[in-house]
Protein backbone atom coordinates (compact mmCIF):
# COMPACT_ATOMS: atom_id res chain seq x y z
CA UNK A 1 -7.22 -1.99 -17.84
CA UNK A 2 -6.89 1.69 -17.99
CA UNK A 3 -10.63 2.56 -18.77
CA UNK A 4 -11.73 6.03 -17.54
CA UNK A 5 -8.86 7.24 -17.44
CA UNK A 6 -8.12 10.31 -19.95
CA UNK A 7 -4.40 10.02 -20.43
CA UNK A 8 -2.05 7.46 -19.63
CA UNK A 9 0.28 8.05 -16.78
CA UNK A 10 4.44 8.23 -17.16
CA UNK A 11 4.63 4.54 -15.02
CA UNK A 12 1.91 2.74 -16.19
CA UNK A 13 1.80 -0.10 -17.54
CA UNK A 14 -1.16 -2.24 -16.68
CA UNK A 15 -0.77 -5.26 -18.76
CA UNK A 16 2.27 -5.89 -17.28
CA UNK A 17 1.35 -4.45 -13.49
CA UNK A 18 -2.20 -6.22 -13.47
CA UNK A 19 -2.11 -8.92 -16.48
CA UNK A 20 -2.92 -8.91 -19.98
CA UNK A 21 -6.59 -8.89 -19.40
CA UNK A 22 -9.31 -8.00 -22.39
CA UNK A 23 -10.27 -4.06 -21.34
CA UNK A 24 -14.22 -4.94 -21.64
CA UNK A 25 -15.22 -6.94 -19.03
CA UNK A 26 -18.23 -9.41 -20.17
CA UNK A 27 -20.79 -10.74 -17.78
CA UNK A 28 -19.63 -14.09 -18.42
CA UNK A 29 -15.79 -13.08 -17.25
CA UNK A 30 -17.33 -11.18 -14.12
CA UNK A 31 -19.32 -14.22 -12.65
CA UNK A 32 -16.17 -16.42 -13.69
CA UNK A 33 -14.01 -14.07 -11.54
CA UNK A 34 -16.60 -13.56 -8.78
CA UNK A 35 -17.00 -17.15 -8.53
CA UNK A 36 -13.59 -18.35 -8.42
CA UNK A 37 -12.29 -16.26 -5.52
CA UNK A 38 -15.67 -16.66 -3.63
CA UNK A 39 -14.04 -20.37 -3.70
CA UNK A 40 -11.26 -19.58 -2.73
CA UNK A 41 -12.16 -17.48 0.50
CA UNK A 42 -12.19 -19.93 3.15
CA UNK A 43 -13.07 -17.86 6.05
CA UNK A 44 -16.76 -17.44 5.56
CA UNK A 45 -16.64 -15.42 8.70
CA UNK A 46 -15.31 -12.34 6.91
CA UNK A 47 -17.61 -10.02 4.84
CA UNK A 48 -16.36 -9.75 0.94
CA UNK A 49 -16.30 -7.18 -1.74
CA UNK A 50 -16.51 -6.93 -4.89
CA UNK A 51 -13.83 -4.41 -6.20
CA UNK A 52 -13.06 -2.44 -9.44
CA UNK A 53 -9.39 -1.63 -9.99
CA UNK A 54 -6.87 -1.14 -13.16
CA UNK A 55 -8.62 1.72 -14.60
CA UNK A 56 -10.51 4.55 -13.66
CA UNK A 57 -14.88 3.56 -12.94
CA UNK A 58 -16.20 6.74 -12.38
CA UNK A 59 -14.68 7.92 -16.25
CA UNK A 60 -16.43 5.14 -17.78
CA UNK A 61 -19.85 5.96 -19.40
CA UNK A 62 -22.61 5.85 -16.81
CA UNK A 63 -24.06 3.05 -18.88
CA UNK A 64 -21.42 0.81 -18.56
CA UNK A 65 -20.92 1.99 -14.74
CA UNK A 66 -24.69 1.07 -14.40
CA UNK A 67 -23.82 -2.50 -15.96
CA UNK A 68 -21.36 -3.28 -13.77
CA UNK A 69 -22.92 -2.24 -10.39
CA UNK A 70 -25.87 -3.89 -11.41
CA UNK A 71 -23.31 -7.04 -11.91
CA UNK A 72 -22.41 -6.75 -8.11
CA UNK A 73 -25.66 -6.38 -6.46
CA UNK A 74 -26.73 -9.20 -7.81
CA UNK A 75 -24.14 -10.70 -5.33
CA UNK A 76 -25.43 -8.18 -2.68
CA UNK A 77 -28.91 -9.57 -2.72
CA UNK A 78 -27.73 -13.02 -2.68
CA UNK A 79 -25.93 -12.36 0.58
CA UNK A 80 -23.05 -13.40 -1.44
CA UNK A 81 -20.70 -10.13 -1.01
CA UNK A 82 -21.49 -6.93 1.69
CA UNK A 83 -20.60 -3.99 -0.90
CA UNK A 84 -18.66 -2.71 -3.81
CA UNK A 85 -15.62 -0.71 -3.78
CA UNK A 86 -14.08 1.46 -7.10
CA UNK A 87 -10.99 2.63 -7.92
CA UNK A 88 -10.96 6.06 -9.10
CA UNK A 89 -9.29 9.55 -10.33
CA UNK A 90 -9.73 12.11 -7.91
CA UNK A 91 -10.91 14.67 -10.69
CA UNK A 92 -13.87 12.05 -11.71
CA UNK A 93 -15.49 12.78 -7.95
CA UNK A 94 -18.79 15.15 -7.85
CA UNK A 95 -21.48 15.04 -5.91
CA UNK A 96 -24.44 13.63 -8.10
CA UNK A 97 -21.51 10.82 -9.11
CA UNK A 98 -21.32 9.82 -5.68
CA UNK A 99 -25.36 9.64 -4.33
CA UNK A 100 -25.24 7.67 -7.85
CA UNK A 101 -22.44 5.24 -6.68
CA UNK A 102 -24.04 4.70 -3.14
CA UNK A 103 -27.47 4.16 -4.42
CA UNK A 104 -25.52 1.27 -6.98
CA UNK A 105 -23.98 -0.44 -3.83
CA UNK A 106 -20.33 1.33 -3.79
CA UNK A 107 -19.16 1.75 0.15
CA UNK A 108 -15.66 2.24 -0.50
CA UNK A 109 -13.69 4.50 -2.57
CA UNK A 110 -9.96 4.52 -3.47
CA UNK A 111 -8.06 7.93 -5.36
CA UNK A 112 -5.10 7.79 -6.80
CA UNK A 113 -3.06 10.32 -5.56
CA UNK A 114 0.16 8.94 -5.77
CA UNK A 115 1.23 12.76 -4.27
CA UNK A 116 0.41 15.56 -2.74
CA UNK A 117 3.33 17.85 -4.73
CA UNK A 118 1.65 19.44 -7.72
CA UNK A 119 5.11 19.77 -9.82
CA UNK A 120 5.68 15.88 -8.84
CA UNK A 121 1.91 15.59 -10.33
CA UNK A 122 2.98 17.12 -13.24
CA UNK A 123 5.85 15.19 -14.06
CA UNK A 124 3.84 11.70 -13.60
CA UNK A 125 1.39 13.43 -16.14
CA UNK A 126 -1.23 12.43 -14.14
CA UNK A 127 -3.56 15.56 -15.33
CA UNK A 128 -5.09 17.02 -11.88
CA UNK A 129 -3.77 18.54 -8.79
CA UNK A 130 -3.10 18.00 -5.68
CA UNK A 131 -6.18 20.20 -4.30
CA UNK A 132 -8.24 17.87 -6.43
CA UNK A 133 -7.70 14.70 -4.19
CA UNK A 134 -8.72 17.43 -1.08
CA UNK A 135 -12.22 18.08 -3.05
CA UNK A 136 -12.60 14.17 -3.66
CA UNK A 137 -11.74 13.29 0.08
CA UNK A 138 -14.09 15.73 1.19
CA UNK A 139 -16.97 14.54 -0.70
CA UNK A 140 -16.85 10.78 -0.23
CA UNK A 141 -16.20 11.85 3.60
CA UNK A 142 -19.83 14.05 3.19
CA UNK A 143 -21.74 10.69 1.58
CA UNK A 144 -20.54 8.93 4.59
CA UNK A 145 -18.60 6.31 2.20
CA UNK A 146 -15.17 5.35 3.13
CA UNK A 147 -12.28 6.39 1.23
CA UNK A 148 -8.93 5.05 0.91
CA UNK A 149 -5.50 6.40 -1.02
CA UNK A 150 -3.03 5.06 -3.25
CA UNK A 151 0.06 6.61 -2.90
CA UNK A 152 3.56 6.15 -4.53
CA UNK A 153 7.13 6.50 -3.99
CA UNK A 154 10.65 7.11 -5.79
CA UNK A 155 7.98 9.02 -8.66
CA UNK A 156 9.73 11.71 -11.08
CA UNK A 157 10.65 15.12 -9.21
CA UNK A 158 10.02 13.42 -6.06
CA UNK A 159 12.19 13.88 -2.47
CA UNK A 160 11.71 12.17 0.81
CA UNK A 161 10.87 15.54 1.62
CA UNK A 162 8.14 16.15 -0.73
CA UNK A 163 7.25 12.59 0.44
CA UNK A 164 7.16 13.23 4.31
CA UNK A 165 4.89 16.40 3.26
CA UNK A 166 2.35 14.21 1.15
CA UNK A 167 2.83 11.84 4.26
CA UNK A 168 1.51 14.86 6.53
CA UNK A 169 -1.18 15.65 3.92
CA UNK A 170 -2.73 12.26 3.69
CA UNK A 171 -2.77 12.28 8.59
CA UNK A 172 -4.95 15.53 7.80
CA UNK A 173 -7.49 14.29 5.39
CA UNK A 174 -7.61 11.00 7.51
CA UNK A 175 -8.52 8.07 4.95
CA UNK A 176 -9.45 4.87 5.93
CA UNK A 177 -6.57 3.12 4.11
CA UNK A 178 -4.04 3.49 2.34
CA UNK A 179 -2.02 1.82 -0.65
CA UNK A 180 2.20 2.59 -1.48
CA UNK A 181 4.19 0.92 -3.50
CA UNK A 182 7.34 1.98 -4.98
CA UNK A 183 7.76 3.07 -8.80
CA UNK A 184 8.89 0.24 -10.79
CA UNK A 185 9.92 1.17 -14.34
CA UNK A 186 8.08 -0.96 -16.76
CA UNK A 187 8.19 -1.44 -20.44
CA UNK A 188 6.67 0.44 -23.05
CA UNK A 189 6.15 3.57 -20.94
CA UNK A 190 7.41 7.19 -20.99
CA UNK A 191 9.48 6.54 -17.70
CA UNK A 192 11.22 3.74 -19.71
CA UNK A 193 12.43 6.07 -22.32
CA UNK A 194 13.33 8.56 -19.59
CA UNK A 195 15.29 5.53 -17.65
CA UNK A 196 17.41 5.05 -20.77
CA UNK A 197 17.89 8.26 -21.75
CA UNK A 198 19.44 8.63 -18.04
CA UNK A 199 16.83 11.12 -16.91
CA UNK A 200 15.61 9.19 -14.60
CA UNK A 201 16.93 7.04 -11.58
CA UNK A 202 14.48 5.13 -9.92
CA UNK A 203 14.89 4.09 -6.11
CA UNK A 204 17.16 2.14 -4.62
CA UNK A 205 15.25 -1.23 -2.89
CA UNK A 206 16.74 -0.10 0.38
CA UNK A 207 15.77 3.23 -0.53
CA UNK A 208 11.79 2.32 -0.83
CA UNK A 209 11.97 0.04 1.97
CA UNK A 210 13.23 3.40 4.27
CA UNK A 211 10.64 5.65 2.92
CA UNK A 212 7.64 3.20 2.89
CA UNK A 213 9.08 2.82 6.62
CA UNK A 214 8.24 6.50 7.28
CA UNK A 215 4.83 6.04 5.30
CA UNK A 216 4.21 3.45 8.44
CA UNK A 217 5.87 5.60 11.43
CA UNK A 218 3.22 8.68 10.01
CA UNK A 219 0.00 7.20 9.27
CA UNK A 220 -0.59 3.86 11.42
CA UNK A 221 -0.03 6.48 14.81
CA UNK A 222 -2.78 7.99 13.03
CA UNK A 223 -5.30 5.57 12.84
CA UNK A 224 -4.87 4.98 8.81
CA UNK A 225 -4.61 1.58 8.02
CA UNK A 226 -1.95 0.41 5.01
CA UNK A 227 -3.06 -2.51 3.18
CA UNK A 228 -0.75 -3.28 1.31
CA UNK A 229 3.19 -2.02 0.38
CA UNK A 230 4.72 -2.71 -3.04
CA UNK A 231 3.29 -4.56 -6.54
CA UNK A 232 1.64 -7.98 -6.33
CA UNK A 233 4.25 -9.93 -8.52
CA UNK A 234 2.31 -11.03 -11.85
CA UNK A 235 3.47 -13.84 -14.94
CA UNK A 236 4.16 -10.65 -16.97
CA UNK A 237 6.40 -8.87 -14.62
CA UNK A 238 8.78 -12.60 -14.61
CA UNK A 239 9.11 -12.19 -18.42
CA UNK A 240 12.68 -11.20 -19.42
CA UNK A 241 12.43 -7.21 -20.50
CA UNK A 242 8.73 -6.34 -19.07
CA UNK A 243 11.09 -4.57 -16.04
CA UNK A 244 13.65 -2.17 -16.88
CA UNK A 245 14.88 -1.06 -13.33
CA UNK A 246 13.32 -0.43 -9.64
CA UNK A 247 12.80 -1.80 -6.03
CA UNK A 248 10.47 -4.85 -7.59
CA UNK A 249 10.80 -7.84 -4.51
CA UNK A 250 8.52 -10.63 -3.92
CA UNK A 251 8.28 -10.12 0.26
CA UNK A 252 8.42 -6.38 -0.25
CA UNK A 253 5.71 -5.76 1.99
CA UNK A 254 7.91 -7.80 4.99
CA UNK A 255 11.10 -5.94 4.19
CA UNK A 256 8.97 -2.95 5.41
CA UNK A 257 7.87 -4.44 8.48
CA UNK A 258 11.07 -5.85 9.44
CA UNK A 259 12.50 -2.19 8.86
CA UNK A 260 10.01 -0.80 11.33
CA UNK A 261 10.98 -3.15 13.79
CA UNK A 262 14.79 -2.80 13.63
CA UNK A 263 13.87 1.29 13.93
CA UNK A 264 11.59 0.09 16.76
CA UNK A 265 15.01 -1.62 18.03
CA UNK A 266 16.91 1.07 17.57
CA UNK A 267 14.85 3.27 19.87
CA UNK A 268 14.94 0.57 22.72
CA UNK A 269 18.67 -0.04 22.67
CA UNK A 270 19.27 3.88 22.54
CA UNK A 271 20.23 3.94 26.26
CA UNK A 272 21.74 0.32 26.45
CA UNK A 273 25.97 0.37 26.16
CA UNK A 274 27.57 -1.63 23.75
CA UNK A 275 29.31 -3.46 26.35
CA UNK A 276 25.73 -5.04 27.43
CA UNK A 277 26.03 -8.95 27.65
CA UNK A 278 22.57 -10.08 27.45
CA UNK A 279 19.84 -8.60 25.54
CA UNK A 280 16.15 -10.44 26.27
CA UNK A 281 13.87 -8.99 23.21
CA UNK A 282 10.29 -10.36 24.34
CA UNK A 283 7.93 -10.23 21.56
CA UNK A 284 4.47 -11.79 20.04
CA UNK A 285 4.47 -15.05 18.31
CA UNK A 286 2.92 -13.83 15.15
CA UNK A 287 5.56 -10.58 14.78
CA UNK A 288 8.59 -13.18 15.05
CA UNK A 289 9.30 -13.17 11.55
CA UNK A 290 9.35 -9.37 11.42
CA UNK A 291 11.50 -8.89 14.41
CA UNK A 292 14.16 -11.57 12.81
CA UNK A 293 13.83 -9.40 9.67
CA UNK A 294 14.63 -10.71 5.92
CA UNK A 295 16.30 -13.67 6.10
CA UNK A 296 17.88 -12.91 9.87
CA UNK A 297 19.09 -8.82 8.68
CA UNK A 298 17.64 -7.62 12.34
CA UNK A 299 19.55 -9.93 14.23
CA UNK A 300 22.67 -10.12 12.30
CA UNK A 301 22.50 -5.59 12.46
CA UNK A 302 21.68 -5.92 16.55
CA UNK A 303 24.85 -7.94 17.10
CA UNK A 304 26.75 -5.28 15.03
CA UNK A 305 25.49 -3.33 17.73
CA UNK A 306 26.43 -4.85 20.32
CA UNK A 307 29.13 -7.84 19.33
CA UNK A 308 29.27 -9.20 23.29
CA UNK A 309 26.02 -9.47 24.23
CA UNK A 310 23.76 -12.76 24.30
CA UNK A 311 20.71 -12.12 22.22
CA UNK A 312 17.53 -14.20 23.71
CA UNK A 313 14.37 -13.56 22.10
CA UNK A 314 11.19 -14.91 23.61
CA UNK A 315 7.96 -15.33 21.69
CA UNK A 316 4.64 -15.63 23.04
CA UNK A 317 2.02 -16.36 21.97
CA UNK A 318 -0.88 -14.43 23.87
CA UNK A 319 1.13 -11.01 23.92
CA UNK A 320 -0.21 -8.06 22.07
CA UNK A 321 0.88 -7.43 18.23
CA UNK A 322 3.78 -4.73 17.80
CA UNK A 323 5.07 -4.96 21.02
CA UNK A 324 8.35 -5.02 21.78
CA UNK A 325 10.09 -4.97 25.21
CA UNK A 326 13.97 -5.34 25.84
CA UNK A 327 15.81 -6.51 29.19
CA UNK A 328 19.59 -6.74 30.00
CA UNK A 329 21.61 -8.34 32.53
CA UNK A 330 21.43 -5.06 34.83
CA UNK A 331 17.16 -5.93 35.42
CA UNK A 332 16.92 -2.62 32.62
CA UNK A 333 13.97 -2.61 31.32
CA UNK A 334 12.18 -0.54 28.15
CA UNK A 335 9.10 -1.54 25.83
CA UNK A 336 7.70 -0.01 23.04
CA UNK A 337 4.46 -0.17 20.96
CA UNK A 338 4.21 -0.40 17.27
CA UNK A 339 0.57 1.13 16.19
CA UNK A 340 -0.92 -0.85 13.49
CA UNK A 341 0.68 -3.85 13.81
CA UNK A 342 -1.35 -6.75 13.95
């Protein structure tokens, strides 16, 4: 809840984005919260973490840092949980903070960056520079811990542009994942009063959709894994004036995916006349709902396409993730593979 971090940020709002939680976290609380989703992970097959976000760890006082490792590896010994993973400022990254993390059970690291643009920086008052998240990527990469970035879109000053470059800067420092959402305007935060004075004009939801689409298209070819696209919907968010404008949507994560496969779509019927009569789209069983797009949007924008043919899709089920192949009446034939896609 915004510990560590020195100044408070032109979007944020955490008790709204992440709950109206008490900022000090008690032992008690922790084991509560530990316990409950240790329940709630069925699939005992998959390692787990235990993971710091809403504020800043590495600006909180070593003591309480200390604490709260010391919290987690209790879990660690117990075979409970594999590691521990932070969420950070880039400008709170040195080397003796880092051996100290690693020794304390930390594997993974995630910056904020939210950009790459130093004037966009500015704007969002986030208080460091774009050459700081190079330094703090560098050094996790030299402890051999693995590093992921948050990024955002639609933020003050910002361009697809600008975007596409931070895009390019985040392929060359090569993090393991990556987080984007789109800026939301929230309550009782400078952006608000910038929103109403008309200073500000956040993104359209078709907008963030397009350029979270090109956040995909640059970094999954890559080998940088996004874990996640847009806010996890909270009970504060739902209450009537805690959002003042932006691209919030519940399945904004599959609006993105369904955009990368109509763009995928595009590509394969680049060749294929409009006068084509049958259009066979094989695909995987598990993309299906992807490939339809939001509530049919894919198929009802490929028949705007091509208004005589007979779309057929076929699913199945043992076919690789992302891909997609396309056949017409002639015997034409095209596929295409989606990287990342699972």
């Amino acid at each position: 809840m915004n510990r560590g971090c020195p100044q408070r940020c032109v979007f944020c709002n955490e008790k709204v984005a992440a709950g109206n939680f008490s900022p000090k976290i008690t032992r008690e609380f922790f084991d509560a919260e530990v316990a409950s989703y240790l329940r709630w992970s069925r699939d005992k097959t998959r390692s787990a973490e235990i993971a710091f976000y809403g504020g800043s760890f590495t600006g909180l006082p070593e003591k309480e840092q200390e604490e709260l490792l010391a919290w987690g590896r209790d879990y660690i010994r117990k075979g409970q949980v594999t590691s521990i993973r932070i969420s950070t400022r880039p400008d709170t990254i040195d080397e003796d903070q880092l051996t100290f993390l690693r020794a304390g059970g930390v594997r993974t690291i995630e910056i904020g960056a939210q950009s790459f643009n130093d004037q966009v920086l500015r704007d969002a008052n986030r208080g460091h520079d774009a050459q700081a998240i190079v330094r703090a990527m560098q050094c996790i990469r030299s402890h051999g811990l693995k590093s992921g970035l948050h990024l955002m879109v639609g933020l003050p000053g910002d361009t697809k542009e600008n975007f596409l470059q931070t895009l390019d800067r985040t392929v060359e420092l090569r993090p393991d994942t990556a987080r984007i959402h789109p800026v939301v305007v929230f309550q009782d935060t400078a952006l608000a009063e910038e929103f109403r004075a008309g200073r500000y004009r956040p993104l359209s939801l078709e907008e963030a959709v397009d350029w979270c689409r090109l956040a995909w298209e640059t970094l999954a070819p890559a080998g940088i894994s996004i874990i996640r696209f847009g806010l996890q919907l909270t009970p504060q968010m739902k209450k009537e004036g805690a959002v003042l404008a932006g691209p919030l949507h519940p399945s904004f994560g599959s609006l993105v995916y369904s955009a990368v496969f109509y763009s995928t779509v595009r590509k394969l019927l680049g060749d294929i006349p409009e006068t084509a009569r049958t259009l066979r789209f094989t695909i995987a069983e598990s993309n299906q709902s992807h490939f339809r797009g939001y509530g049919g949007k894919n198929i009802l924008a490929i028949k705007n396409l091509c208004p005589n043919a007979q779309i057929i899709i076929e699913c199945l089920r043992k076919r690789s993730p992302g891909l997609v192949s396309l056949e017409t009446e002639t015997g034409k034939r095209a596929s295409i593979g989606i990287p990342g896609i699972f």
